[in-house]
PDB file of N, CA and C in Angstrom:
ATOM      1  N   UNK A   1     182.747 160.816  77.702  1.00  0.00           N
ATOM      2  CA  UNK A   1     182.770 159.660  78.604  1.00  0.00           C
ATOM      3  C   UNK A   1     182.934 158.390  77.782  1.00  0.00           C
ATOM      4  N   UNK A   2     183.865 157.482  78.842  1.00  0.00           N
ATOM      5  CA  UNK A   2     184.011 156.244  77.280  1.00  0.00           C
ATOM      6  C   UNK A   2     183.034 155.519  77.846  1.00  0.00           C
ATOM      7  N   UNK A   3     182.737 154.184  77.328  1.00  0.00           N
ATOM      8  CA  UNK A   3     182.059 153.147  77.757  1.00  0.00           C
ATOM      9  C   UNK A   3     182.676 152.170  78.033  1.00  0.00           C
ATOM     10  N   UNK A   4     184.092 151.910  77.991  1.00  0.00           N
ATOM     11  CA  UNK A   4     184.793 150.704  78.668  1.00  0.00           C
ATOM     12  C   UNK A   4     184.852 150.689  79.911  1.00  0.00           C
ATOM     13  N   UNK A   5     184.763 149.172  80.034  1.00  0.00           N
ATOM     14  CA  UNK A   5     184.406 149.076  81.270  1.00  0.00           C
ATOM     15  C   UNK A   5     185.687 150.041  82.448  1.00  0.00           C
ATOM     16  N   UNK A   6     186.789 149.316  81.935  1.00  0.00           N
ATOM     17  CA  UNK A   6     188.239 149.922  82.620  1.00  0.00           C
ATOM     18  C   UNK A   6     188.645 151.480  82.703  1.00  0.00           C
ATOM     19  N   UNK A   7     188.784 151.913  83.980  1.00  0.00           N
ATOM     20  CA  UNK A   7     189.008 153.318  84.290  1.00  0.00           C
ATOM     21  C   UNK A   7     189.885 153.892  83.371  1.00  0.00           C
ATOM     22  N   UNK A   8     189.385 154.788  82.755  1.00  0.00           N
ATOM     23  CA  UNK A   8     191.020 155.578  82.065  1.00  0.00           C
ATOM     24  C   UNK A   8     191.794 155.923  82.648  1.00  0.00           C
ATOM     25  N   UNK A   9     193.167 155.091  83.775  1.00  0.00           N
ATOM     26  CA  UNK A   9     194.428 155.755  84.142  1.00  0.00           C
ATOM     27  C   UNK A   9     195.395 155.952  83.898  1.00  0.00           C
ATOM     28  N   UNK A  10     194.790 155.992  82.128  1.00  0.00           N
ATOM     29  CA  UNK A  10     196.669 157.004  81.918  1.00  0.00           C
ATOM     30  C   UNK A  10     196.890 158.167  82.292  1.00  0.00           C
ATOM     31  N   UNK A  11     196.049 158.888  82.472  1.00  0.00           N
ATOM     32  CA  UNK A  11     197.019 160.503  82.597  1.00  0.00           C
ATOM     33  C   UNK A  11     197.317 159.816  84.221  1.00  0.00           C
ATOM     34  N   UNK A  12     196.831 159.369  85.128  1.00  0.00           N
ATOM     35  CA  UNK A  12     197.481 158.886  86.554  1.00  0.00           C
ATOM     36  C   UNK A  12     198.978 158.559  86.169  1.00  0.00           C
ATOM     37  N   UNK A  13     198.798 157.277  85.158  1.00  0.00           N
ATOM     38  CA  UNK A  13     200.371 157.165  84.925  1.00  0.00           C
ATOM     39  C   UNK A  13     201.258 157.972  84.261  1.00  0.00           C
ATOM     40  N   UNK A  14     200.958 158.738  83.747  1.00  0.00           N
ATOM     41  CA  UNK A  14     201.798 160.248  83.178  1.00  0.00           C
ATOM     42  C   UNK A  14     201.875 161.100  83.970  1.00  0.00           C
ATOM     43  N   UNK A  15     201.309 160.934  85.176  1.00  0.00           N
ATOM     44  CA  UNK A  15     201.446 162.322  86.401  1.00  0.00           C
ATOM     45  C   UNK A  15     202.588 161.348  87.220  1.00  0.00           C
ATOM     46  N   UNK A  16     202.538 159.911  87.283  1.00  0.00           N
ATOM     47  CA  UNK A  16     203.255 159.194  88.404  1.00  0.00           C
ATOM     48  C   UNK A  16     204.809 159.669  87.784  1.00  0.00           C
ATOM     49  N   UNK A  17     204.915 158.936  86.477  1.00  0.00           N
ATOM     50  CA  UNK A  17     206.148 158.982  85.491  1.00  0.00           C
ATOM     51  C   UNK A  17     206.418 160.616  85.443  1.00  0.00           C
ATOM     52  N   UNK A  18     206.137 161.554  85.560  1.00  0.00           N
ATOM     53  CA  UNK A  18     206.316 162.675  85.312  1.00  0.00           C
ATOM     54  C   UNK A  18     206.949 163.490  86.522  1.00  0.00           C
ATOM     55  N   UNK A  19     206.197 163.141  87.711  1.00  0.00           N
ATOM     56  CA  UNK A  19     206.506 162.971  88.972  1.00  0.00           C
ATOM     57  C   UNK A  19     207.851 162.713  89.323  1.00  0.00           C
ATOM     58  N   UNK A  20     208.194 161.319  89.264  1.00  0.00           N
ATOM     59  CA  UNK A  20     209.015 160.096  89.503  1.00  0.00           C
ATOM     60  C   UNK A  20     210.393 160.700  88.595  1.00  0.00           C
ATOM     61  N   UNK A  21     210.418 161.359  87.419  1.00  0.00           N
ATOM     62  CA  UNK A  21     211.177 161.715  86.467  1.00  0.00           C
ATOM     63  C   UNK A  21     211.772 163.080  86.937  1.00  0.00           C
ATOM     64  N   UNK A  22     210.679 163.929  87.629  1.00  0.00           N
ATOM     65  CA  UNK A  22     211.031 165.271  88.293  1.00  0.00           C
ATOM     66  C   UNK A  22     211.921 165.277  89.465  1.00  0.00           C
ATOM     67  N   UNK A  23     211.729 164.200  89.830  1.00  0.00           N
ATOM     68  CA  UNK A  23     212.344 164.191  91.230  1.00  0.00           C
ATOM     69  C   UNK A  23     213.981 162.791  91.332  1.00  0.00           C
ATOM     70  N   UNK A  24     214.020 162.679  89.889  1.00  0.00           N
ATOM     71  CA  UNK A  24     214.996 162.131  89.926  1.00  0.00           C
ATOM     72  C   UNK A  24     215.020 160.715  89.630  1.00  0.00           C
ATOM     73  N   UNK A  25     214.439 159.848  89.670  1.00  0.00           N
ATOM     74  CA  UNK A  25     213.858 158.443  90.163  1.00  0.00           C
ATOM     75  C   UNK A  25     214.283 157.824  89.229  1.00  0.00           C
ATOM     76  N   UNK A  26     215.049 156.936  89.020  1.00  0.00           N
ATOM     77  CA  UNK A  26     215.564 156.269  87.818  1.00  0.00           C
ATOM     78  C   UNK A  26     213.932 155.284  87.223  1.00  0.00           C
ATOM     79  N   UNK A  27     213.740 155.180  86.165  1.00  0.00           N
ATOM     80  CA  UNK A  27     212.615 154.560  85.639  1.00  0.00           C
ATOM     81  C   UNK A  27     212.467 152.997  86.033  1.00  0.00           C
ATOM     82  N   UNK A  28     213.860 152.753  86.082  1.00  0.00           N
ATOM     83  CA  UNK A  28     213.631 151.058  86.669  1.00  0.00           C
ATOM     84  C   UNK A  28     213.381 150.936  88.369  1.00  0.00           C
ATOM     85  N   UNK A  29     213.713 151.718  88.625  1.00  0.00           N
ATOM     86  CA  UNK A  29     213.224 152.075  90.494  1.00  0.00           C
ATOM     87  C   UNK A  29     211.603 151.472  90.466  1.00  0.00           C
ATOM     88  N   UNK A  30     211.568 150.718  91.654  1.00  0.00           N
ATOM     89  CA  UNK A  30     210.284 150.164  91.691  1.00  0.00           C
ATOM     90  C   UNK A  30     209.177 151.039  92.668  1.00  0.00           C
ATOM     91  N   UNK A  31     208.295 151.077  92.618  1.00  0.00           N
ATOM     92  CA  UNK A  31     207.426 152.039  93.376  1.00  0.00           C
ATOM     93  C   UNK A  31     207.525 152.461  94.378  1.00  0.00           C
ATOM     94  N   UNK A  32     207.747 153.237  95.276  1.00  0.00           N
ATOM     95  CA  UNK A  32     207.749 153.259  96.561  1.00  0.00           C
ATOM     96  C   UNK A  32     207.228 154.346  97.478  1.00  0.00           C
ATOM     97  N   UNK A  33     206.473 154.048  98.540  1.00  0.00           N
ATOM     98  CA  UNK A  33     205.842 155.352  99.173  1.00  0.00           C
ATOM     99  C   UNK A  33     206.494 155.495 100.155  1.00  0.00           C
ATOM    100  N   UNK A  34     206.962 157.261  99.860  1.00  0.00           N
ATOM    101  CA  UNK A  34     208.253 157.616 101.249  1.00  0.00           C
ATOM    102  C   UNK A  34     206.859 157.504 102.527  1.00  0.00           C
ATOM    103  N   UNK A  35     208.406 156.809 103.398  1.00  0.00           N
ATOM    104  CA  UNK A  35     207.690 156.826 105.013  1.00  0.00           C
ATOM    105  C   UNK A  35     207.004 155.205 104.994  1.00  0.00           C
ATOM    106  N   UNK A  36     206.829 154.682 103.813  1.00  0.00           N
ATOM    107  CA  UNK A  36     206.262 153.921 104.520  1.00  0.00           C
ATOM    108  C   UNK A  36     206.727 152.398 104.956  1.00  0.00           C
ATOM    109  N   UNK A  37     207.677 152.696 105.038  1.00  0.00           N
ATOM    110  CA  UNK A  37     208.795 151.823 106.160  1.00  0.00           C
ATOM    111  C   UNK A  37     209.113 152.233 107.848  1.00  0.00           C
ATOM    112  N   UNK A  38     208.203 153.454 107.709  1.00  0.00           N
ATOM    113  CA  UNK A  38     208.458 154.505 109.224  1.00  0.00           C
ATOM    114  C   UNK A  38     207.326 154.412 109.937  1.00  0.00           C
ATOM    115  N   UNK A  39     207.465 153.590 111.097  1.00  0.00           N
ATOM    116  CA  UNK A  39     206.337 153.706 112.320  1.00  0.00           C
ATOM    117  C   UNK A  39     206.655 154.415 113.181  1.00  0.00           C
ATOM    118  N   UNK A  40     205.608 155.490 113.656  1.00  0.00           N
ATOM    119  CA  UNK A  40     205.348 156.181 114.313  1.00  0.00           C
ATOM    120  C   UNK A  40     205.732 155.782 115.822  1.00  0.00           C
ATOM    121  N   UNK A  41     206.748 156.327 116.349  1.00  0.00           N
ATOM    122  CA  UNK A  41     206.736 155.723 117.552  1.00  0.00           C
ATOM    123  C   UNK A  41     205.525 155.874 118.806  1.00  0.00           C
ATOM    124  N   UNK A  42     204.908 154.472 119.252  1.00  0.00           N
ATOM    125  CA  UNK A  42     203.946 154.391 120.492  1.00  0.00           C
ATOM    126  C   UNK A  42     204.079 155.448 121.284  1.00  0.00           C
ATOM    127  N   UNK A  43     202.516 155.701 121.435  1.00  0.00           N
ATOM    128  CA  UNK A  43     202.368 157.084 122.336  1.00  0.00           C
ATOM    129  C   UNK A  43     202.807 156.046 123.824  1.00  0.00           C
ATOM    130  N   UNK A  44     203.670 156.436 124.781  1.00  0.00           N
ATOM    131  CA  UNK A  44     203.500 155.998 126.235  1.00  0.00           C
ATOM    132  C   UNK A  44     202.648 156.682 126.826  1.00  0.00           C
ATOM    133  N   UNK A  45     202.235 155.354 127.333  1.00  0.00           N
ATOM    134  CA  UNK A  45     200.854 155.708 128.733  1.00  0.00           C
ATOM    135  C   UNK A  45     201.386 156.770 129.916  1.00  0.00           C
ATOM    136  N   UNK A  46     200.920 157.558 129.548  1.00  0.00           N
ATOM    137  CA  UNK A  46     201.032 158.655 130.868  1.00  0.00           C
ATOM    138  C   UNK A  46     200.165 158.813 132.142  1.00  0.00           C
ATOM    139  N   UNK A  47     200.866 158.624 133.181  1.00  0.00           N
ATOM    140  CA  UNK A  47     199.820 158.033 134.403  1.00  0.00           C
ATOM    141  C   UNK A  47     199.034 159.321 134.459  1.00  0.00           C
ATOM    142  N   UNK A  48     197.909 159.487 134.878  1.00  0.00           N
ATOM    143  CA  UNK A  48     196.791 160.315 135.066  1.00  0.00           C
ATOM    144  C   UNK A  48     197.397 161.361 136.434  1.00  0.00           C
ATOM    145  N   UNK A  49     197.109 162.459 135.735  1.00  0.00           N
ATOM    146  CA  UNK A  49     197.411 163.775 136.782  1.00  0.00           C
ATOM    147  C   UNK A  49     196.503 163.862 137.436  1.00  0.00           C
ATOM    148  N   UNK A  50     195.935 163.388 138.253  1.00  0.00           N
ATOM    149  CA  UNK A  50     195.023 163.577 139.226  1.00  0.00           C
ATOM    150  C   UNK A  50     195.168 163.387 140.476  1.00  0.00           C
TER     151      UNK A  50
END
């Protein structure tokens, strides 16, 4: 265990880059999370079956 204060996330960034590299991603490509430009389209109100 270290004692600095700051999380150790390199291996995070060696899984991202490793990731990102597997799947093609040119290294200067800036981050991006698929989908998340995609809203779910609104459930419509369905009148009550009763």
């Amino acid at each position: 265990m270290t004692t600095d204060a700051q999380p150790d996330t390199d291996h995070v960034h060696q899984l991202v880059d490793a990731l990102r590299e597997q799947a093609g991603v040119p290294a200067d490509e800036p981050y991006r999370i698929p989908g998340a430009h995609f809203t779910p389209p609104q459930p419509t109100p369905t009148p009550q079956q009763r």
